[in-house]
N, C-alpha and C. Protein backbone atom coordinates (compact mmCIF):
# COMPACT_ATOMS: atom_id res chain seq x y z
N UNK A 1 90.96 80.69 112.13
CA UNK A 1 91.13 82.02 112.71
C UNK A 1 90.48 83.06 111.81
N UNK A 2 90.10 84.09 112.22
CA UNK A 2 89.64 85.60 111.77
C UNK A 2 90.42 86.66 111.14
N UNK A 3 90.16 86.98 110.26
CA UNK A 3 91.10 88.23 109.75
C UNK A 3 91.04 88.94 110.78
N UNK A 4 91.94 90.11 111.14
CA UNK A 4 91.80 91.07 111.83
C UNK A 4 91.33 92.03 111.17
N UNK A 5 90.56 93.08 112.06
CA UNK A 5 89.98 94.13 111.52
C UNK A 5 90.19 95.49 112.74
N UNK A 6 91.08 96.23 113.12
CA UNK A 6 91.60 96.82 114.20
C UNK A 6 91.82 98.18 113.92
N UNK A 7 91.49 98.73 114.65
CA UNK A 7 91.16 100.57 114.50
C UNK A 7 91.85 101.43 115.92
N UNK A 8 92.83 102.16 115.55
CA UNK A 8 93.10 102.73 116.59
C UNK A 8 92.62 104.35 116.54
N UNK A 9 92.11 105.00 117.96
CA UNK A 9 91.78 106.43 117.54
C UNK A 9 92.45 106.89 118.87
N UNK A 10 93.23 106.57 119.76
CA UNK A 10 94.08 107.08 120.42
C UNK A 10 95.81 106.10 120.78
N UNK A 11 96.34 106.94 121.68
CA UNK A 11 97.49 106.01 121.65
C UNK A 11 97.44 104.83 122.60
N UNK A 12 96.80 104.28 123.21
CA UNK A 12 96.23 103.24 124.21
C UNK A 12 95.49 102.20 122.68
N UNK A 13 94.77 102.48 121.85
CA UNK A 13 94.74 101.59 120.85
C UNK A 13 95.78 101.50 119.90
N UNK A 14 96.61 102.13 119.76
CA UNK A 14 98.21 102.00 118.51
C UNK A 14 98.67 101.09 119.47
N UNK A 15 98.87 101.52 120.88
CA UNK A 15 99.58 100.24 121.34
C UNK A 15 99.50 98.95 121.18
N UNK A 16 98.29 98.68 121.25
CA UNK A 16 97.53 97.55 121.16
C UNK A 16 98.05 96.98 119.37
N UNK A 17 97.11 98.22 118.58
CA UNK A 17 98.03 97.80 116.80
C UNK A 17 99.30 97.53 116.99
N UNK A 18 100.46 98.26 117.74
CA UNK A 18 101.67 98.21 117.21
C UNK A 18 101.95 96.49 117.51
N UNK A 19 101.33 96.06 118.54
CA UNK A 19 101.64 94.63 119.38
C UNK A 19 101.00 93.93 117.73
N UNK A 20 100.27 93.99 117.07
CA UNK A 20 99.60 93.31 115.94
C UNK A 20 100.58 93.37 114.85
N UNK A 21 101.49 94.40 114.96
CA UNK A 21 102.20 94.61 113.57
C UNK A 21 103.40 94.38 113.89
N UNK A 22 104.31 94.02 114.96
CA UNK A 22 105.60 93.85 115.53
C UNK A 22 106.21 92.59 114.64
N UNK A 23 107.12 92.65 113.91
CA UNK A 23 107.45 91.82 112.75
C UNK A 23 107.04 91.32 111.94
N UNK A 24 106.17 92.53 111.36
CA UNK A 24 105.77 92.49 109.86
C UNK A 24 106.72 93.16 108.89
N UNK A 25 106.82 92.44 107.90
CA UNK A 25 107.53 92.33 106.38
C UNK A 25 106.89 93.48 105.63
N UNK A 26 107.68 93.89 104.93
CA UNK A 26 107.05 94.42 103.78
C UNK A 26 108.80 95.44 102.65
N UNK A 27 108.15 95.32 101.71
CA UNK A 27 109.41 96.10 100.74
C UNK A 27 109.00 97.87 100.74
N UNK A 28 109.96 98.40 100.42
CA UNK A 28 109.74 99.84 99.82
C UNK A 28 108.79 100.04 99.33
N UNK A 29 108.39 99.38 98.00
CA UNK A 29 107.72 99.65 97.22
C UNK A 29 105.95 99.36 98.14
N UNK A 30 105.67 98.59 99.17
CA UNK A 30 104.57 98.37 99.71
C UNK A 30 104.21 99.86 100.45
N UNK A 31 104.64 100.84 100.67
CA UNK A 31 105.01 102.21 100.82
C UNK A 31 103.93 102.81 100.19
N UNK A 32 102.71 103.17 100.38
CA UNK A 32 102.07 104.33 99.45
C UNK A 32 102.15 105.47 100.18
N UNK A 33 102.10 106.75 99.87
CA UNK A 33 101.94 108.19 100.58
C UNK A 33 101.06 108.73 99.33
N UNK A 34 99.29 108.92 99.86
CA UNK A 34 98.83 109.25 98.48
C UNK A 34 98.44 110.77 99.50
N UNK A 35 99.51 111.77 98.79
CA UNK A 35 99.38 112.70 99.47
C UNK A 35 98.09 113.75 99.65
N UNK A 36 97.35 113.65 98.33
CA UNK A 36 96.19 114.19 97.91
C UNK A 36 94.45 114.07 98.96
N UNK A 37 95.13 112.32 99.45
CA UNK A 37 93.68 112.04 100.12
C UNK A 37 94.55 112.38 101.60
N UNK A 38 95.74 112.09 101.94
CA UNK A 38 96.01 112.62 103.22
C UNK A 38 96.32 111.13 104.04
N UNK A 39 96.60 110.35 103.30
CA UNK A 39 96.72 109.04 103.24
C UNK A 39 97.55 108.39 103.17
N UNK A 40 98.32 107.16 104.31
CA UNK A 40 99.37 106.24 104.20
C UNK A 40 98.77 104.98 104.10
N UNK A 41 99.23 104.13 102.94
CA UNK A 41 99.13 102.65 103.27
C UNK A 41 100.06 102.11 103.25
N UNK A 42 100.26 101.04 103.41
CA UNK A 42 101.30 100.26 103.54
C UNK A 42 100.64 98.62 103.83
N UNK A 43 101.46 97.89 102.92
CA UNK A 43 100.61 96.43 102.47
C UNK A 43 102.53 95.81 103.51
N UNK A 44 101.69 94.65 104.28
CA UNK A 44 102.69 93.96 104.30
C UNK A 44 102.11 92.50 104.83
N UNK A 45 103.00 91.86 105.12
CA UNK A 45 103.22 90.41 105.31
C UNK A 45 103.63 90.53 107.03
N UNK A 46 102.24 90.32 108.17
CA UNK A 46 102.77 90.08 109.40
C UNK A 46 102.47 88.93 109.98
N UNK A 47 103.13 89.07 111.05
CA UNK A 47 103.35 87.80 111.83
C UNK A 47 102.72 87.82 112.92
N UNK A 48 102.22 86.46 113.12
CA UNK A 48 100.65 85.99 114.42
C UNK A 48 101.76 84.79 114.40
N UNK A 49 101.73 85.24 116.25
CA UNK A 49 102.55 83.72 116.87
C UNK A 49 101.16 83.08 116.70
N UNK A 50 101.24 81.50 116.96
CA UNK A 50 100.95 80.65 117.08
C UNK A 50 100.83 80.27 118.53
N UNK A 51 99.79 79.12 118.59
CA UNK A 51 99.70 78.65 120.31
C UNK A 51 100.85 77.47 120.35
N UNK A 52 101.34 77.30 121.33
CA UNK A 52 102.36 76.16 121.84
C UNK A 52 101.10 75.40 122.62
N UNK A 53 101.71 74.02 122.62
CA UNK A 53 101.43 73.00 123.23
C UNK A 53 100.67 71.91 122.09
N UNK A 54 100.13 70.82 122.79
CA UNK A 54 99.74 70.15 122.19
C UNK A 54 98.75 70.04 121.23
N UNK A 55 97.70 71.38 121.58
CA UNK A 55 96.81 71.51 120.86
C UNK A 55 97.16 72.85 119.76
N UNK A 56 97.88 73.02 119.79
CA UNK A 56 98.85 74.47 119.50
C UNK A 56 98.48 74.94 118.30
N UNK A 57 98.49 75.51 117.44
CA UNK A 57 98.32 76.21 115.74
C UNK A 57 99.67 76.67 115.61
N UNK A 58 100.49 76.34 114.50
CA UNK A 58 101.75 77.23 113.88
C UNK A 58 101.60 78.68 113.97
N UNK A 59 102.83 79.55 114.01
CA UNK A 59 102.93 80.51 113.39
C UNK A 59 102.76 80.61 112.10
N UNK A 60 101.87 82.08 112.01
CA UNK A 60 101.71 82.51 110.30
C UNK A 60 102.14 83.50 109.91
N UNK A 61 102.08 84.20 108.80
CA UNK A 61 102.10 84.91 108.07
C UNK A 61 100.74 85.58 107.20
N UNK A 62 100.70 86.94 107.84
CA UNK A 62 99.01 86.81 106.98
C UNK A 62 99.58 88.36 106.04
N UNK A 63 98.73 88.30 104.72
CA UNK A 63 98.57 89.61 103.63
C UNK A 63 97.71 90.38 104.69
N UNK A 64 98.34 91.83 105.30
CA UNK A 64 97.65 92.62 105.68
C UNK A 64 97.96 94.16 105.17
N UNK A 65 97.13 94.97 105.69
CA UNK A 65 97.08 96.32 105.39
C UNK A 65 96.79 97.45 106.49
N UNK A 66 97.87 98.71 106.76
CA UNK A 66 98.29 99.58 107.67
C UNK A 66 97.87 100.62 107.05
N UNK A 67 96.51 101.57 107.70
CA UNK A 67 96.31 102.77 106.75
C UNK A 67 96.15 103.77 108.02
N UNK A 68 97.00 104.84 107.58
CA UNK A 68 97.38 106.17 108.65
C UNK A 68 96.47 107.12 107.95
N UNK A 69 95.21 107.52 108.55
CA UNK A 69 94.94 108.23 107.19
C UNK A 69 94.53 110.01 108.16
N UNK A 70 94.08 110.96 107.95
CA UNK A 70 94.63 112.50 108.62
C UNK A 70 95.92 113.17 108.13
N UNK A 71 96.61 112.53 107.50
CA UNK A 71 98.17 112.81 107.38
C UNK A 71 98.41 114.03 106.55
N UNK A 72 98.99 115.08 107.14
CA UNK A 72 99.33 116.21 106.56
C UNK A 72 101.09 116.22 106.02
N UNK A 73 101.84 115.43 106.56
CA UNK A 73 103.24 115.61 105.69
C UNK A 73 103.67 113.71 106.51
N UNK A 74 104.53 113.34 105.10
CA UNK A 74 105.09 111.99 105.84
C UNK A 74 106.19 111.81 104.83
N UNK A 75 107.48 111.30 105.68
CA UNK A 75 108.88 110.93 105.47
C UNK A 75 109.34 110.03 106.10
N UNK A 76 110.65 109.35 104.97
CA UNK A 76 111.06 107.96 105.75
C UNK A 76 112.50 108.36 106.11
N UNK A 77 112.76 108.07 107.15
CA UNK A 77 114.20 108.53 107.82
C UNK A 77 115.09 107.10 107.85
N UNK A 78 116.52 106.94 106.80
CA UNK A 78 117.11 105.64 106.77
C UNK A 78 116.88 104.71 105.89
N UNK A 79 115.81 105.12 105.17
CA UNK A 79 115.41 104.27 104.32
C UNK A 79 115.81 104.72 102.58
N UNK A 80 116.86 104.15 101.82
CA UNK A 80 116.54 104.26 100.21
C UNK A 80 115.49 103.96 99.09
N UNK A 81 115.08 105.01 99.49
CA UNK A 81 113.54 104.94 98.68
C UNK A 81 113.39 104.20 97.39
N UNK A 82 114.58 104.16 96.57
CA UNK A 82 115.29 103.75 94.90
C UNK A 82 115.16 102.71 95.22
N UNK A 83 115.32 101.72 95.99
CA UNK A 83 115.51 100.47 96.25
C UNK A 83 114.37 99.73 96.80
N UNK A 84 113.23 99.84 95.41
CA UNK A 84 111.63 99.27 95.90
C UNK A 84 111.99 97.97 96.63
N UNK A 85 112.70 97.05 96.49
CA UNK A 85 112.63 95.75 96.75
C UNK A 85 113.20 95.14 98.21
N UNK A 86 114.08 96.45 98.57
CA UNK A 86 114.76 95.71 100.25
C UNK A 86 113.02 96.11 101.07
N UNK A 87 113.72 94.77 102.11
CA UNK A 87 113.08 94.32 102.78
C UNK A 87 113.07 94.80 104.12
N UNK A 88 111.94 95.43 104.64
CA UNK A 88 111.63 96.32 106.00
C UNK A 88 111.12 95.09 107.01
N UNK A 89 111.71 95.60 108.31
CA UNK A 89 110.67 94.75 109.29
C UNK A 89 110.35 96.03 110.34
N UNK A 90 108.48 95.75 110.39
CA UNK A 90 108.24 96.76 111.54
C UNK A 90 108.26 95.94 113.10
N UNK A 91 109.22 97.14 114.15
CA UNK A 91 109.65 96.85 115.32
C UNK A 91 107.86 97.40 116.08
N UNK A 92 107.80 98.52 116.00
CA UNK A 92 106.85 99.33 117.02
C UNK A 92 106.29 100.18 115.98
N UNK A 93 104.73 100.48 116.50
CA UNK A 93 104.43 101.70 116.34
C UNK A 93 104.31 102.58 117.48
N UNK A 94 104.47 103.82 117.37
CA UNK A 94 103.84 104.80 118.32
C UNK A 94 103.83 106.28 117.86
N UNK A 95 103.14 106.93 119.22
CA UNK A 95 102.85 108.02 118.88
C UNK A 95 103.31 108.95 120.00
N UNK A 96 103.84 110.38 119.57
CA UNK A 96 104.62 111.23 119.84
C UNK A 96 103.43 112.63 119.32
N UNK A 97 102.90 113.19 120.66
CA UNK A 97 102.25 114.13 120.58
C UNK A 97 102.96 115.45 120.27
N UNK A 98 102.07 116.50 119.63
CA UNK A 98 102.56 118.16 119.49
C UNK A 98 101.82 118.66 119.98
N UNK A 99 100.62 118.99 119.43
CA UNK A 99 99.59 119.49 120.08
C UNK A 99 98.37 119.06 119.59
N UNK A 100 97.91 118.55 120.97
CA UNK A 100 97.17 117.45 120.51
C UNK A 100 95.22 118.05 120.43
N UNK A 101 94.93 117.17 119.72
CA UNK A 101 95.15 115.82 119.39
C UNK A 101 95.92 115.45 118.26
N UNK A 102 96.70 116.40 117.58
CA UNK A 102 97.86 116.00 116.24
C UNK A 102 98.90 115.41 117.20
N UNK A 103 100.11 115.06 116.25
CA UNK A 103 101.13 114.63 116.65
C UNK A 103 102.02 113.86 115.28
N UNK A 104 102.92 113.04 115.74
CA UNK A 104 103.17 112.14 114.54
C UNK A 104 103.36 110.52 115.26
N UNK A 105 102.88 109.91 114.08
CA UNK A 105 102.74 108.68 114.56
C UNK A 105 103.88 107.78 113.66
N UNK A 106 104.35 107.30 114.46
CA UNK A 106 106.27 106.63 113.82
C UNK A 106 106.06 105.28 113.63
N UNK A 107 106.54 104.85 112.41
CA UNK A 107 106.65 103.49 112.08
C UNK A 107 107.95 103.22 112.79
N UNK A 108 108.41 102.53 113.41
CA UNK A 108 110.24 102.31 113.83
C UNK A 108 110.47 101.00 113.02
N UNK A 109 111.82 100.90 112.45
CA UNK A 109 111.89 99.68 111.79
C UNK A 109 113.37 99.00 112.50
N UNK A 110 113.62 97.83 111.87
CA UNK A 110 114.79 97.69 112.26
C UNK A 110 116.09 97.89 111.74
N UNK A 111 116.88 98.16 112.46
CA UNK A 111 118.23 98.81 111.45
C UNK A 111 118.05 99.89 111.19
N UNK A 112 116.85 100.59 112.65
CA UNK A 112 117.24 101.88 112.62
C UNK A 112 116.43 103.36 111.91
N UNK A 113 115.90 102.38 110.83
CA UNK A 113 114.96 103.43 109.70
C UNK A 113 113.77 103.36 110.89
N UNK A 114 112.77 104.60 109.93
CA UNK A 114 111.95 104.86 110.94
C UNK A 114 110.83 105.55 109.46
N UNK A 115 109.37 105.59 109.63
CA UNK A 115 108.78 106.45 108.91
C UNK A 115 107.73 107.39 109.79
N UNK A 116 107.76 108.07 109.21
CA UNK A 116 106.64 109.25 110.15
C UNK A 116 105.87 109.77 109.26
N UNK A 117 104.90 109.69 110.06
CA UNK A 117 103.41 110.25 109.51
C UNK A 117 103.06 111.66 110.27
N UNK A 118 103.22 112.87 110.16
CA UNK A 118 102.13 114.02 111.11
C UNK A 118 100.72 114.11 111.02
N UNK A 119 100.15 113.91 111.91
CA UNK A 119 99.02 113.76 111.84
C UNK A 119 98.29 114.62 112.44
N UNK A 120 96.84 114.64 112.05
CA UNK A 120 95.75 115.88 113.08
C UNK A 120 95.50 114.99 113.89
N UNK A 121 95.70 113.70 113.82
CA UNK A 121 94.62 112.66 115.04
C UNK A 121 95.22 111.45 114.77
N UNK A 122 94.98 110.41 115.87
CA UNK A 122 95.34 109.73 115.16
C UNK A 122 93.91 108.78 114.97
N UNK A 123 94.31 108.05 113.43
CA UNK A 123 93.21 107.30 112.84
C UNK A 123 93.79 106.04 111.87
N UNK A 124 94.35 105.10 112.39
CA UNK A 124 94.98 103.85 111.73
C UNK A 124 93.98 102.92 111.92
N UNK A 125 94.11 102.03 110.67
CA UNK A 125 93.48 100.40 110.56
C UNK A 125 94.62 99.87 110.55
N UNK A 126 94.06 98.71 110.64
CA UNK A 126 94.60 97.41 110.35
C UNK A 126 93.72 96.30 109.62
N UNK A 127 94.22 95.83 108.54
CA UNK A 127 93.20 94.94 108.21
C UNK A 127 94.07 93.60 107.32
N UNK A 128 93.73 92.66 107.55
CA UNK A 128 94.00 91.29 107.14
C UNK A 128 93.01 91.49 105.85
N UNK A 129 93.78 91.06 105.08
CA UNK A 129 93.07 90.64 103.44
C UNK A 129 92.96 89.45 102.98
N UNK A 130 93.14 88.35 104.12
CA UNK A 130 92.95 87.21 103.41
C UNK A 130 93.92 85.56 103.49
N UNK A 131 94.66 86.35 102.78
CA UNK A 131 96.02 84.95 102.32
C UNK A 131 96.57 85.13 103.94
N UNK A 132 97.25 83.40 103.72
CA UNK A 132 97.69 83.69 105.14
C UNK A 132 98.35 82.03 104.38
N UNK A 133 99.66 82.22 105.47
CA UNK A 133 100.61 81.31 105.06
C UNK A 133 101.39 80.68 106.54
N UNK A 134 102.14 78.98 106.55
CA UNK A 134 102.22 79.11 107.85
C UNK A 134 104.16 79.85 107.58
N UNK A 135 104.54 80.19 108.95
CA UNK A 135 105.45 81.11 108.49
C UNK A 135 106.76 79.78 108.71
N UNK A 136 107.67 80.46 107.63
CA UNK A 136 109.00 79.71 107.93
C UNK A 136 109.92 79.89 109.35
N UNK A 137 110.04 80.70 109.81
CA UNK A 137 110.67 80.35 110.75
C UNK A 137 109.72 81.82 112.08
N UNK A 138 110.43 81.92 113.71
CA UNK A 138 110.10 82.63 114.29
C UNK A 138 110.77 84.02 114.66
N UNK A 139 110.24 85.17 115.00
CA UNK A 139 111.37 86.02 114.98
C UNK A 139 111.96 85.90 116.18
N UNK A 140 113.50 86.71 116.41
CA UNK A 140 113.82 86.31 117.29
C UNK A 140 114.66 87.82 117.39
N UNK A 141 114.58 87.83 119.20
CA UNK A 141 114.89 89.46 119.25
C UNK A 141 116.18 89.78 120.29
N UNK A 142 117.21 90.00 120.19
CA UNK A 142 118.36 90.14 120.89
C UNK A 142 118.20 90.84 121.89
N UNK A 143 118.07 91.03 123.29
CA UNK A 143 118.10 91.64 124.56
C UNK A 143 119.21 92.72 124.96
C-alpha cells in the first residue's frame, strides 16, 4: 500500500480527511500549536481498515501527520493539557463556517474533548510518514 498524501481546501474534502483520520491515536503531547507560523500539527497513529475476505490485508496502524495550517487562534475544550501522555482518539473532523471562507475547523474526540482551530480557510494535510504496523485489535463503535 501507499502512504497517503491528502489535502483538503474545502469542507467536501475534510470530509473525505475526516473519514481518513476516524480512530486515530495520538497523546497530548503529539499536540503542536506553533502559533507564530499560524500552524497546527498533530502526529498520530491512525487506523486503515483492512480488506475482508480471502484475499483480504489486516488492519493497520500507520505514523501519520494532521497539519491545519491559516490558523489565527486554537484551543482544546476537555482536554488536560498537563497530562502529555493520555491518550486521544479522533472521532470526526469538520468544519463550522463564520464568515466564510474562515470558520473553525474541530477536531471532535472521544469522551467528549474537542480541539478547534479558527481559521481564514480551510487548508489541512494529511500525510503518512512511513511506519506502519498491523493493528492489534478493531475499533468498535456503540450505536
Amino acid at each position: 500500500m501507499t502512504e497517503a498524501k491528502i489535502a483538503a481546501l474545502d469542507a467536501e474534502d475534510l470530509a473525505i480527511l475526516s473519514a481518513q483520520v476516524q480512530d486515530a491515536v495520538l497523546t497530548v503531547a503529539d499536540i503542536a500549536w506553533q502559533k507564530s507560523a499560524g500552524r497546527v500539527v498533530i502526529a498520530m497513529n491512525r487506523f486503515v481498515r483492512g480488506k475482508r475476505g480471502l484475499f483480504g490485508t489486516p488492519d493497520e496502524r500507520r505514523r501519520a501527520v494532521l497539519q491545519i495550517d491559516k490558523v489565527s487562534a486554537f484551543r482544546s475544550i476537555g482536554i488536560a493539557k498537563r497530562q502529555a501522555e493520555d491518550v486521544l482518539a479522533i472521532m470526526a473532523l469538520r468544519f463550522v463556517p463564520s464568515e466564510l471562507p474562515a470558520g473553525s475547523i474541530e477536531i471532535v474526540l472521544a469522551g467528549g474533548g474537542m480541539l478547534k482551530a479558527e481559521a481564514e480557510c480551510i487548508e489541512v494535510r494529511l500525510t503518512d510518514l512511513g511506519p506502519r504496523w498491523q493493528a492489534s485489535s478493531r475499533p468498535a463503535h456503540g450505536v
